[in-house]
PDB file of N, CA and C in Angstrom:
ATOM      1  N   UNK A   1      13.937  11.521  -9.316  1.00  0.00           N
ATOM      2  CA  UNK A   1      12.895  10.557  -9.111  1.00  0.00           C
ATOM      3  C   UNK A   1      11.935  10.687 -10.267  1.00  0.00           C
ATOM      4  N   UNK A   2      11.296   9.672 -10.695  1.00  0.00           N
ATOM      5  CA  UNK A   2      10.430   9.922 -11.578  1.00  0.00           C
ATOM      6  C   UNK A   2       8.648   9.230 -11.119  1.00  0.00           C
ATOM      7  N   UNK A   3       8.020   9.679 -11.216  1.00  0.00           N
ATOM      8  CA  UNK A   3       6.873   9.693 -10.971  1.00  0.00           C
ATOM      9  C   UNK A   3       5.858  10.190 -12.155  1.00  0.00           C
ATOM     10  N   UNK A   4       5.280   9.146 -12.941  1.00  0.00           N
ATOM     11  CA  UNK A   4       4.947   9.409 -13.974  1.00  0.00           C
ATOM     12  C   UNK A   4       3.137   8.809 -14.232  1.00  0.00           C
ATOM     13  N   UNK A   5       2.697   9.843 -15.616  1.00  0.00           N
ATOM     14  CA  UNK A   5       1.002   8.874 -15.793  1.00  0.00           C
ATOM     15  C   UNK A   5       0.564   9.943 -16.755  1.00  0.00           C
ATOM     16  N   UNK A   6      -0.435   9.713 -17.787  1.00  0.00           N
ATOM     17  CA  UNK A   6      -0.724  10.273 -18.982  1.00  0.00           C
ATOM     18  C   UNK A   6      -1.806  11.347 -18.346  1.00  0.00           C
ATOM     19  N   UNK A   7      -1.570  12.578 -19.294  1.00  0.00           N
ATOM     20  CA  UNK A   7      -2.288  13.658 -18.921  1.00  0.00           C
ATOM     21  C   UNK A   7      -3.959  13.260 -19.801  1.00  0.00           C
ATOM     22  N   UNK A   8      -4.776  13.484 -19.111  1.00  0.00           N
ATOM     23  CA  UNK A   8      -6.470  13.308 -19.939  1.00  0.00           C
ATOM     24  C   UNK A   8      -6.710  14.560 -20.620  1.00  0.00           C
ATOM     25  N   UNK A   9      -7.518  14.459 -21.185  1.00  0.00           N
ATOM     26  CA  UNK A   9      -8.492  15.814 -22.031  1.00  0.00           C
ATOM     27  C   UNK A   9      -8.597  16.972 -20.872  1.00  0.00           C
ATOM     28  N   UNK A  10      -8.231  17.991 -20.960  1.00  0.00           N
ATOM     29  CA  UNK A  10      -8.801  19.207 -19.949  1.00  0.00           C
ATOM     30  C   UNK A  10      -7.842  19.219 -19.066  1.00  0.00           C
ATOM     31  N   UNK A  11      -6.468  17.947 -18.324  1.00  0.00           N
ATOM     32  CA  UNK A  11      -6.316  18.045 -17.473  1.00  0.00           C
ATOM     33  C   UNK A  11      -4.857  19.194 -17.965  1.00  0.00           C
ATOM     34  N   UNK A  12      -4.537  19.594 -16.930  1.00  0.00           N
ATOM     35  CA  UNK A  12      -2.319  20.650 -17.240  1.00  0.00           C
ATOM     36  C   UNK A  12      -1.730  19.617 -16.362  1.00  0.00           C
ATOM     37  N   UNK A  13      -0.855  19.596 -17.289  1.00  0.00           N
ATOM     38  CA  UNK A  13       0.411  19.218 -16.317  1.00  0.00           C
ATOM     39  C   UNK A  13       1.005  19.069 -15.371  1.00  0.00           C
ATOM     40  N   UNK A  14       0.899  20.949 -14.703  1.00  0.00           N
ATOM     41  CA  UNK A  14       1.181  20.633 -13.513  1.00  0.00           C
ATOM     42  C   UNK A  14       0.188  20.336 -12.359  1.00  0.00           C
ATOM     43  N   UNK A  15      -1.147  19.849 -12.876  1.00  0.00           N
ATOM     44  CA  UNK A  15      -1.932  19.650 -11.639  1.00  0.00           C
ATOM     45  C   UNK A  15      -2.076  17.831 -11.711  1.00  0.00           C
ATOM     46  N   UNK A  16      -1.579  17.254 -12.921  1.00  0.00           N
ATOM     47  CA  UNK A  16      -1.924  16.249 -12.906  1.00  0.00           C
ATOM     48  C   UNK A  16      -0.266  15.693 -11.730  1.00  0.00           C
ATOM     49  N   UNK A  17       1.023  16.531 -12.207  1.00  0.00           N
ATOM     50  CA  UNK A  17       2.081  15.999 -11.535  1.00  0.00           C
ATOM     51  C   UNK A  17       1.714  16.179 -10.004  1.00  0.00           C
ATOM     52  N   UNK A  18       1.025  17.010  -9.336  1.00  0.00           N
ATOM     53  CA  UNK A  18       0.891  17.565  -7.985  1.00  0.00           C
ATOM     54  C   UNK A  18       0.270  16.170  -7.801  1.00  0.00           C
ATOM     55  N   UNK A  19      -1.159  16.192  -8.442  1.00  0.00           N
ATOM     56  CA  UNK A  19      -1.591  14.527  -8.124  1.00  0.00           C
ATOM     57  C   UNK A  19      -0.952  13.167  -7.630  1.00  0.00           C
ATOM     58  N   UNK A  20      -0.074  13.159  -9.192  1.00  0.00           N
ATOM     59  CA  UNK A  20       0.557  11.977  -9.047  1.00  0.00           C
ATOM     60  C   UNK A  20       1.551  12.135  -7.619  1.00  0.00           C
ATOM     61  N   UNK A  21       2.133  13.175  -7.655  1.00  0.00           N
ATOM     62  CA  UNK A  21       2.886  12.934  -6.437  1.00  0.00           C
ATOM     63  C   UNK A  21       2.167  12.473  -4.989  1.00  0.00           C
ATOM     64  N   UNK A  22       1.107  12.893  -5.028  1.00  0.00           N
ATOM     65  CA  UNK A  22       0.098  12.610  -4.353  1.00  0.00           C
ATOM     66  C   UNK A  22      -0.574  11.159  -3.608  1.00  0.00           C
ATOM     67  N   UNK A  23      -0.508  10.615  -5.021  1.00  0.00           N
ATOM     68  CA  UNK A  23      -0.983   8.910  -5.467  1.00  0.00           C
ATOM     69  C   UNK A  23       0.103   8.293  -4.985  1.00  0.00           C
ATOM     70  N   UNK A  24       1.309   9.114  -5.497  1.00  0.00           N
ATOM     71  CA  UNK A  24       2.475   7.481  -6.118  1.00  0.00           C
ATOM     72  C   UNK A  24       3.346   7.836  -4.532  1.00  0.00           C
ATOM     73  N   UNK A  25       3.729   9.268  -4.013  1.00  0.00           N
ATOM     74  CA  UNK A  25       4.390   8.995  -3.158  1.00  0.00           C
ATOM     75  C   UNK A  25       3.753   9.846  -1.693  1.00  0.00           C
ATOM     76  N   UNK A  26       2.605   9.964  -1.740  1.00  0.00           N
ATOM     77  CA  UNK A  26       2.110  10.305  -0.242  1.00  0.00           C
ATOM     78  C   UNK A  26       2.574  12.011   0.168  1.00  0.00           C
ATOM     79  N   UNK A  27       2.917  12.297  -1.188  1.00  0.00           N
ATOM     80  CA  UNK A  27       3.520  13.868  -0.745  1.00  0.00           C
ATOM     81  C   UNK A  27       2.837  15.166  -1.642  1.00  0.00           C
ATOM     82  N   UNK A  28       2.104  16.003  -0.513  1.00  0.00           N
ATOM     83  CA  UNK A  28       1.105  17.289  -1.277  1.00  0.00           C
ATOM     84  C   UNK A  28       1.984  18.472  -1.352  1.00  0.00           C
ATOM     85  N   UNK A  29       2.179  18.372  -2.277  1.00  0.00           N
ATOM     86  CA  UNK A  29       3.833  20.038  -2.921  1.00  0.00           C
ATOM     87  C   UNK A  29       2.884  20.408  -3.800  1.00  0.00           C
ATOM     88  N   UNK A  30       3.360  21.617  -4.263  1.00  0.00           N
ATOM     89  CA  UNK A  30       3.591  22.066  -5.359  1.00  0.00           C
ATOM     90  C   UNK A  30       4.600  21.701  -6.596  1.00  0.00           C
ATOM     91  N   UNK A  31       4.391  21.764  -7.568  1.00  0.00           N
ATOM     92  CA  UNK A  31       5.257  21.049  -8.724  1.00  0.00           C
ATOM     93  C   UNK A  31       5.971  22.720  -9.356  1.00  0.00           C
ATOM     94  N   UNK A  32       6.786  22.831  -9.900  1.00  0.00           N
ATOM     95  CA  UNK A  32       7.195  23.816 -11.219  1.00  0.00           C
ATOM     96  C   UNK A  32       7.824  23.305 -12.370  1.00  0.00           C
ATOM     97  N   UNK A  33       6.855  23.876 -13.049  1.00  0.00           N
ATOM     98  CA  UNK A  33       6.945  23.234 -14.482  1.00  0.00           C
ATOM     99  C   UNK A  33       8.283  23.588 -14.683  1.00  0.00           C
ATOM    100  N   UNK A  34       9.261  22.431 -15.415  1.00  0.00           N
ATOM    101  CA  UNK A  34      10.439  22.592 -16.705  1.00  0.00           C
ATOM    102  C   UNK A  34      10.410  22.747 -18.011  1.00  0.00           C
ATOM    103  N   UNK A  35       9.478  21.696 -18.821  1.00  0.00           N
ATOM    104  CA  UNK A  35      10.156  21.647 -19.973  1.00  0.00           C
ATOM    105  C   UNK A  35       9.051  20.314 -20.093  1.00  0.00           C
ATOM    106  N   UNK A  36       9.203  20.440 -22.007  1.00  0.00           N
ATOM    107  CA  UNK A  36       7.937  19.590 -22.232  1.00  0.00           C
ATOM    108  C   UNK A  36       8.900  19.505 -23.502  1.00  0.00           C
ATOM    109  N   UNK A  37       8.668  17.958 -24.065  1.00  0.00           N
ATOM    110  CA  UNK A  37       9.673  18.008 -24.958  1.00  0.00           C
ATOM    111  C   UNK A  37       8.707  16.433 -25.831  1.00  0.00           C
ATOM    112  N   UNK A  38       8.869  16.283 -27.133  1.00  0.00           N
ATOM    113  CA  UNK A  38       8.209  14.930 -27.637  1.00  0.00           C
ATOM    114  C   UNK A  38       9.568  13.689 -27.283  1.00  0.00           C
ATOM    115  N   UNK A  39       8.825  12.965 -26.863  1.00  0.00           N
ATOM    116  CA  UNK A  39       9.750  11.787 -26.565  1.00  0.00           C
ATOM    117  C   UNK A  39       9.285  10.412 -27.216  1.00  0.00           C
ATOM    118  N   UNK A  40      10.299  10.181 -27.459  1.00  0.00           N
ATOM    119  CA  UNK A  40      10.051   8.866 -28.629  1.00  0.00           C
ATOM    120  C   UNK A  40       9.340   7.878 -27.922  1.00  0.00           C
ATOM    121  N   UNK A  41       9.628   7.466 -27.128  1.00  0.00           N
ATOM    122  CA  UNK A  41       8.723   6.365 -26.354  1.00  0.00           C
ATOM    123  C   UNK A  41       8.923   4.808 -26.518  1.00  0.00           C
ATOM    124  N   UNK A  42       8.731   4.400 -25.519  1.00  0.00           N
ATOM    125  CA  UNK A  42       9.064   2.535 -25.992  1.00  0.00           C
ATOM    126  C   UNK A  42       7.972   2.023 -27.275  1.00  0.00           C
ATOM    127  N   UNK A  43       6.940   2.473 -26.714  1.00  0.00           N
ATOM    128  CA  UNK A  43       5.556   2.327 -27.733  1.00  0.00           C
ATOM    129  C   UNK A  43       5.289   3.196 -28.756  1.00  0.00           C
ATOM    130  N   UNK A  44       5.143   4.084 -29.055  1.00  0.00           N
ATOM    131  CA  UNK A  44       5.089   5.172 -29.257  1.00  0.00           C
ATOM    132  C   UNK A  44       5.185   6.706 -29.279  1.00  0.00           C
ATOM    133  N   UNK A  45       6.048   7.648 -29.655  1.00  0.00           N
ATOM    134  CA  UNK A  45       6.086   8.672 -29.746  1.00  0.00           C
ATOM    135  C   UNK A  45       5.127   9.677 -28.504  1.00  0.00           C
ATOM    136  N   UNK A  46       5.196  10.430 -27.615  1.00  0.00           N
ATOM    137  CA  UNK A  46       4.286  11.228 -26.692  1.00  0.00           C
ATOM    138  C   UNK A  46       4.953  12.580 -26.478  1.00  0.00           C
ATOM    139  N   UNK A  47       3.922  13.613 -25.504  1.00  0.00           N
ATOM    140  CA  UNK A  47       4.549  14.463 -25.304  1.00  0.00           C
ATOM    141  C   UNK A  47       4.893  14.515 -23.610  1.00  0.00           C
ATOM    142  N   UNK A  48       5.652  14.489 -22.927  1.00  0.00           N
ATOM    143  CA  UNK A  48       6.454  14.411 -21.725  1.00  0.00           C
ATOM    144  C   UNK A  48       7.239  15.756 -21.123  1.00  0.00           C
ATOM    145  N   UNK A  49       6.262  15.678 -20.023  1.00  0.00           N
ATOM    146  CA  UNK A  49       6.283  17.042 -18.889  1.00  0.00           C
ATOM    147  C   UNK A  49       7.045  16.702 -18.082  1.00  0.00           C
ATOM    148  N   UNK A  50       8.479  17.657 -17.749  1.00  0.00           N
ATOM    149  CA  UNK A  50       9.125  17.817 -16.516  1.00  0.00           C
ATOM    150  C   UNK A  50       8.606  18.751 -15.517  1.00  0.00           C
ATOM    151  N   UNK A  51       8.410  18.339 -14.641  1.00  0.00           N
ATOM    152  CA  UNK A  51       8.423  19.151 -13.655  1.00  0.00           C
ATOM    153  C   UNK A  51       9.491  19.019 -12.392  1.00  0.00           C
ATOM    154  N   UNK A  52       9.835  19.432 -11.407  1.00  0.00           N
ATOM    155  CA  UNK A  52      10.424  19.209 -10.095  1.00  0.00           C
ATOM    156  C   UNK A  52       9.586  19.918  -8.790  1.00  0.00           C
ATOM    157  N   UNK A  53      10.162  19.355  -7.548  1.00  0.00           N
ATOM    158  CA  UNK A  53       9.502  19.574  -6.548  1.00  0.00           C
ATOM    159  C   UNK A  53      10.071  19.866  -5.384  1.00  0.00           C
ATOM    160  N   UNK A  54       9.802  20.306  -4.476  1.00  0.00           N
ATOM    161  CA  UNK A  54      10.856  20.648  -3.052  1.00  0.00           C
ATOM    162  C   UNK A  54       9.923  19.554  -2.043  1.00  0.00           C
ATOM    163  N   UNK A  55      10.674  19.278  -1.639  1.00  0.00           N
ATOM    164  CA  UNK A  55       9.820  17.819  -0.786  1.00  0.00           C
ATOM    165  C   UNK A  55      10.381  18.042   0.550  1.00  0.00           C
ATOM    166  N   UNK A  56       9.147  18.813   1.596  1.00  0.00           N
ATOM    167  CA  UNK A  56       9.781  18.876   2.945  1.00  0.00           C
ATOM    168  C   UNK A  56       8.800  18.185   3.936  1.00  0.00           C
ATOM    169  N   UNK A  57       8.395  17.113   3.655  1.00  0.00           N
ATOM    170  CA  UNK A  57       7.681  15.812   4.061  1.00  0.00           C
ATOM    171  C   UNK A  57       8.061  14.160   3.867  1.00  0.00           C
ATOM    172  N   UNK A  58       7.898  13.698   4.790  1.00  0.00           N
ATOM    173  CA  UNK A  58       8.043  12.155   3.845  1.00  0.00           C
ATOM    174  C   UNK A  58       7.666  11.932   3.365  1.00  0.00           C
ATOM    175  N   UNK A  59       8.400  11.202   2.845  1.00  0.00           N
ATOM    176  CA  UNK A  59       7.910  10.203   1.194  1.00  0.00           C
ATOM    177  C   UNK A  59       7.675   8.824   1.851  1.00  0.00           C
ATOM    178  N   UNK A  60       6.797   8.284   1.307  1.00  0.00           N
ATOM    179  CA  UNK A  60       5.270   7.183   1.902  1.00  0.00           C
ATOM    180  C   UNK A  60       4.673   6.811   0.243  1.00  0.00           C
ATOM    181  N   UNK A  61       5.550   6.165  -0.049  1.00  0.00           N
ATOM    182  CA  UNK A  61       5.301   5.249  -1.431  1.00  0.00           C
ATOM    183  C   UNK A  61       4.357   4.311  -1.680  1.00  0.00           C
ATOM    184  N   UNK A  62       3.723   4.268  -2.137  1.00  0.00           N
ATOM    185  CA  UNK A  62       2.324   3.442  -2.172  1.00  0.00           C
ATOM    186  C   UNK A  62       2.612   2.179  -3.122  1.00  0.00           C
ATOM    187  N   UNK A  63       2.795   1.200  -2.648  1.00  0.00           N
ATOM    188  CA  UNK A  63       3.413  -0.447  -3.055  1.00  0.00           C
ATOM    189  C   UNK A  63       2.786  -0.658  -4.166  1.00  0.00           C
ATOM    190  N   UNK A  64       1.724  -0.060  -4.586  1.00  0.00           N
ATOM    191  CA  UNK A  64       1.227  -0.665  -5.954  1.00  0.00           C
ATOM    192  C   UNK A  64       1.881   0.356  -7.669  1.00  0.00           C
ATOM    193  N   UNK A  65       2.266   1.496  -6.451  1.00  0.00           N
ATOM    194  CA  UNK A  65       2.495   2.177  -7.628  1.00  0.00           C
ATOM    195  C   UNK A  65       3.861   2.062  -8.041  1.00  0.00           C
ATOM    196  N   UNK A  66       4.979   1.905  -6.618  1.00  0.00           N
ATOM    197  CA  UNK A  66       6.243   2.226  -6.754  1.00  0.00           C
ATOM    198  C   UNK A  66       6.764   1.514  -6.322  1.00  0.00           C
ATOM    199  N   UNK A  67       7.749   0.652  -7.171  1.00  0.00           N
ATOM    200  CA  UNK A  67       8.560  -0.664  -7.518  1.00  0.00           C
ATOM    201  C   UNK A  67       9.649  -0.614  -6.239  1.00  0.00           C
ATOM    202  N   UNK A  68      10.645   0.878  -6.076  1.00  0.00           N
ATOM    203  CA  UNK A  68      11.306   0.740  -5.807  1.00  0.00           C
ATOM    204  C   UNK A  68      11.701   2.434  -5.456  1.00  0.00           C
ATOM    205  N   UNK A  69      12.548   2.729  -4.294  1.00  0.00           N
ATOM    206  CA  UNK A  69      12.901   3.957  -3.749  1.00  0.00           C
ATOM    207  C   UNK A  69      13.872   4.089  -2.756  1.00  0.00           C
ATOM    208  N   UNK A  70      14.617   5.434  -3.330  1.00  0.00           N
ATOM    209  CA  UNK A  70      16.058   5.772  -2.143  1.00  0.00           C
ATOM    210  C   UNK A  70      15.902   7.421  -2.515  1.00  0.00           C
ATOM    211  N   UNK A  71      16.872   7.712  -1.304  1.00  0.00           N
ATOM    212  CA  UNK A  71      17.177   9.203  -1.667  1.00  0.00           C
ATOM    213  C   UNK A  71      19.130   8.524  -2.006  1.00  0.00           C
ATOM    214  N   UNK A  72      19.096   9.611  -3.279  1.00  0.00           N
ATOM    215  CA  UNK A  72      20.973   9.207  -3.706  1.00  0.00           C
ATOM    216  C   UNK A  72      21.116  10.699  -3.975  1.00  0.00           C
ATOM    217  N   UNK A  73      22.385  10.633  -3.994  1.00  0.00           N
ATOM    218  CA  UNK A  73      23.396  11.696  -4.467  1.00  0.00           C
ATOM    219  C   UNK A  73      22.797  12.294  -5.725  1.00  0.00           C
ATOM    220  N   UNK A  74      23.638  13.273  -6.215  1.00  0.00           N
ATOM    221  CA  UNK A  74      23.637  13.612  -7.403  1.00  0.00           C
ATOM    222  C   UNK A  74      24.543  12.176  -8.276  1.00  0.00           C
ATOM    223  N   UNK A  75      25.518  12.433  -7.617  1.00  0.00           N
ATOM    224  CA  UNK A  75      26.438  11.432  -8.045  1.00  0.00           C
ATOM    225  C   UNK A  75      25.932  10.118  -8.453  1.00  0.00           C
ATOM    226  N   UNK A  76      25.550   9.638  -7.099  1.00  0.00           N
ATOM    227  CA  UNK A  76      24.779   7.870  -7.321  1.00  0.00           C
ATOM    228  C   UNK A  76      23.769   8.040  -8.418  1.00  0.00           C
ATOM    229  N   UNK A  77      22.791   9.110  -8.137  1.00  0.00           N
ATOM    230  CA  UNK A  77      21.527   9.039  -9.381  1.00  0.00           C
ATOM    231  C   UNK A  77      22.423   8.987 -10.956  1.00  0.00           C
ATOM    232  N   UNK A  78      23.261   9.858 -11.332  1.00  0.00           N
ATOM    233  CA  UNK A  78      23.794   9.543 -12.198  1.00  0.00           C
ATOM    234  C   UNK A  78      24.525   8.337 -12.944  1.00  0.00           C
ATOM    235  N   UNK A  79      25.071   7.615 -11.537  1.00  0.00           N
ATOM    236  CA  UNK A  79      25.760   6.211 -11.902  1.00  0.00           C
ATOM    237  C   UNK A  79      24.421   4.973 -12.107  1.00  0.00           C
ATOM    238  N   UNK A  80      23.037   5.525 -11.374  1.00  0.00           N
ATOM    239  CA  UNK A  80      21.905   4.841 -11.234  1.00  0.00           C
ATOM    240  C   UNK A  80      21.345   4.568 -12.499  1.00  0.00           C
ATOM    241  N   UNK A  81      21.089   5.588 -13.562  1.00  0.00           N
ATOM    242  CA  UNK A  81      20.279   5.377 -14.354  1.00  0.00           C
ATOM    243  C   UNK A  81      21.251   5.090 -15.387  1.00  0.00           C
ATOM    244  N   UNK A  82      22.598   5.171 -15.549  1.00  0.00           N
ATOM    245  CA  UNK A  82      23.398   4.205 -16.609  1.00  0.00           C
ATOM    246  C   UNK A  82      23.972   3.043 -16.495  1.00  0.00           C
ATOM    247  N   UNK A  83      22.978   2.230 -15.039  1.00  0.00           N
ATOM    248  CA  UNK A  83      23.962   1.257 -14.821  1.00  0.00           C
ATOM    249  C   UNK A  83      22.939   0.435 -13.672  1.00  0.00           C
ATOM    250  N   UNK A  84      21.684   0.830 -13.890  1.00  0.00           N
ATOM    251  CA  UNK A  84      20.257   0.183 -13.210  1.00  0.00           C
ATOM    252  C   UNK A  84      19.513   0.015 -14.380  1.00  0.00           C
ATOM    253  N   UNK A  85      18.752  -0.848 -14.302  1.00  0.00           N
ATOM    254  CA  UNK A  85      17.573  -1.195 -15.176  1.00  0.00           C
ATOM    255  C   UNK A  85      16.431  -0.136 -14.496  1.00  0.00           C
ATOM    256  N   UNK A  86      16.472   0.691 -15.837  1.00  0.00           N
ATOM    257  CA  UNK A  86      15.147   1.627 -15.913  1.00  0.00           C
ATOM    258  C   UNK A  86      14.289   1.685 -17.033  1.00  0.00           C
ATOM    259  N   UNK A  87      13.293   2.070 -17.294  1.00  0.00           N
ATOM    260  CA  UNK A  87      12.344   2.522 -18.296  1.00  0.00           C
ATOM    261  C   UNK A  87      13.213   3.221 -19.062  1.00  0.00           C
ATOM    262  N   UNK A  88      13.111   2.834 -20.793  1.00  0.00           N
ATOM    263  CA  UNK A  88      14.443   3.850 -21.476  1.00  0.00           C
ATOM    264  C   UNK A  88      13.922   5.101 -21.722  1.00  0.00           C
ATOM    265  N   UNK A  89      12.333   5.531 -21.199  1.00  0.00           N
ATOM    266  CA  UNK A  89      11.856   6.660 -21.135  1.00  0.00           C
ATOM    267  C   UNK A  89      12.185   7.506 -19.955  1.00  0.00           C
ATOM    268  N   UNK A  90      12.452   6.543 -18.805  1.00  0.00           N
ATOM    269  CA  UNK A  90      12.896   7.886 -17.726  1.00  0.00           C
ATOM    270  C   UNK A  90      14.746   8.083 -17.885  1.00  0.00           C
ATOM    271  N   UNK A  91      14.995   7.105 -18.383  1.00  0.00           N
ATOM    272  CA  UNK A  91      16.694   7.583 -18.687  1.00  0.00           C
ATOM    273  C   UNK A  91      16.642   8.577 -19.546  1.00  0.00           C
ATOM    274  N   UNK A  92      15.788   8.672 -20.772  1.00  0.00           N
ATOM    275  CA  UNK A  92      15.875   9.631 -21.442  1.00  0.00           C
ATOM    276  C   UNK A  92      15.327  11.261 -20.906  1.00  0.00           C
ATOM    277  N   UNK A  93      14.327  11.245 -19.986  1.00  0.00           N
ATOM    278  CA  UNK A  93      13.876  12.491 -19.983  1.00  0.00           C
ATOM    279  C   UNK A  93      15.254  12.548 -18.489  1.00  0.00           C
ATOM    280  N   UNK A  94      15.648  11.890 -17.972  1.00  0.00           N
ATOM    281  CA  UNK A  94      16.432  12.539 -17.186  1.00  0.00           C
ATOM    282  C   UNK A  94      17.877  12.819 -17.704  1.00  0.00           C
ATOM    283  N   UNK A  95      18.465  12.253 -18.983  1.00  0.00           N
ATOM    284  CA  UNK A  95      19.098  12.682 -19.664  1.00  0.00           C
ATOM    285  C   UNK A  95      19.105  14.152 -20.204  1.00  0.00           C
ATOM    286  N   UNK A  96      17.940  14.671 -20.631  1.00  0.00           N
ATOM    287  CA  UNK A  96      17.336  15.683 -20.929  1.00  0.00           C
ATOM    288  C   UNK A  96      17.461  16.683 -20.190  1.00  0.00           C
ATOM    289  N   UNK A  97      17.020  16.483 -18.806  1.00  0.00           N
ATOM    290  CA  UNK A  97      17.143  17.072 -17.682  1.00  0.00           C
ATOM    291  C   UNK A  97      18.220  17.365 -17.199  1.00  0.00           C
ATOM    292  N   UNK A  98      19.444  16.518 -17.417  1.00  0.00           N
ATOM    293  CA  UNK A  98      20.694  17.253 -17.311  1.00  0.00           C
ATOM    294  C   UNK A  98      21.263  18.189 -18.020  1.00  0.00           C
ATOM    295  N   UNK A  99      20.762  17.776 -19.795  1.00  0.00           N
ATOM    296  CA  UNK A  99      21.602  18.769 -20.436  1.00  0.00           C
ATOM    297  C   UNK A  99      20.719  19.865 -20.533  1.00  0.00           C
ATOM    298  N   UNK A 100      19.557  20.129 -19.938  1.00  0.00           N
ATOM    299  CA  UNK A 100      19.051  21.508 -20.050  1.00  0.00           C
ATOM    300  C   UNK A 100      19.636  22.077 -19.024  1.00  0.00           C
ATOM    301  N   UNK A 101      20.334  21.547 -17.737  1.00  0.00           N
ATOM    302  CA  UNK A 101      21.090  22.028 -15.947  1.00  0.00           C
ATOM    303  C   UNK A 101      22.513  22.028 -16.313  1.00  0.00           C
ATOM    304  N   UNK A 102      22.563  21.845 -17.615  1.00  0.00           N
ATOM    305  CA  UNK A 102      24.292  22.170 -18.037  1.00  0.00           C
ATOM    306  C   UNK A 102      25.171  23.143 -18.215  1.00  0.00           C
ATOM    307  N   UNK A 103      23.943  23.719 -18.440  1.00  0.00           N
ATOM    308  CA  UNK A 103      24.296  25.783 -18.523  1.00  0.00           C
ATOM    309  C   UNK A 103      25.121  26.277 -17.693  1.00  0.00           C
ATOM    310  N   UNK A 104      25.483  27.529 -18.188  1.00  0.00           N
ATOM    311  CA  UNK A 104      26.180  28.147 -17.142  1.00  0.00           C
ATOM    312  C   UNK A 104      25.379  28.517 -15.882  1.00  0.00           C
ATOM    313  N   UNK A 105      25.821  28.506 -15.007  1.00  0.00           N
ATOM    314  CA  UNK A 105      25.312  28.592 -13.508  1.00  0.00           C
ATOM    315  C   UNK A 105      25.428  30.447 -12.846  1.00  0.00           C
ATOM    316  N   UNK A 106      24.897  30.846 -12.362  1.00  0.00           N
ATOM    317  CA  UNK A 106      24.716  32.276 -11.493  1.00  0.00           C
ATOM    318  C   UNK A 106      25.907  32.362 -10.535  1.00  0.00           C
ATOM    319  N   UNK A 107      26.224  32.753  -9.693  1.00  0.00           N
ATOM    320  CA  UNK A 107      26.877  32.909  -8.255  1.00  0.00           C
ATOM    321  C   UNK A 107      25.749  32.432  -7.202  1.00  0.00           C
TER     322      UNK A 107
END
């Protein structure tokens, strides 16, 4: 899922993502930071914070913020963002996001 909005002067990352999750989908978690990487941008060049979240509440999407929402697979999300009209900024950071989860895996 992506849930996104520009960090201000003073603010981190992960308190602005706790927010937004907050705003955009009605849900108070905790965030953990991933990975911060420069991303080219439709407009311009920025710097772009992953984070993820464990979500053991509903999700209660707030109509002004969020276009559109499902829970999918691993599978479907993957067929989703190469084959849905998305922002070519969240295809990319979730592109990203895979090949940093590409690694070898633990037991």
């Amino acid at each position: 899922m992506g849930v996104g909005v520009g960090v201000g002067v003073g603010e981190t990352y992960p308190a602005v993502a706790c927010r937004e999750l907050a705003e955009q989908l009605g849900v108070h978690t905790p965030t953990r930071f991933l990975f911060k990487y420069l991303c080219r941008g439709v407009i311009s060049p920025y710097w772009m914070g992953l984070h993820e979240a464990v979500l053991n509440q509903p999700v209660v999407p707030d109509a002004s913020e969020i276009a559109w929402h499902a829970w999918l697979t691993p599978v479907e999300l993957r067929a989703a963002m190469h084959d849905t009209t998305f922002v070519p900024d969240a295809r990319d950071a979730f592109d990203r996001h895979q090949a940093e989860n590409a690694g070898p895996r633990g037991p």
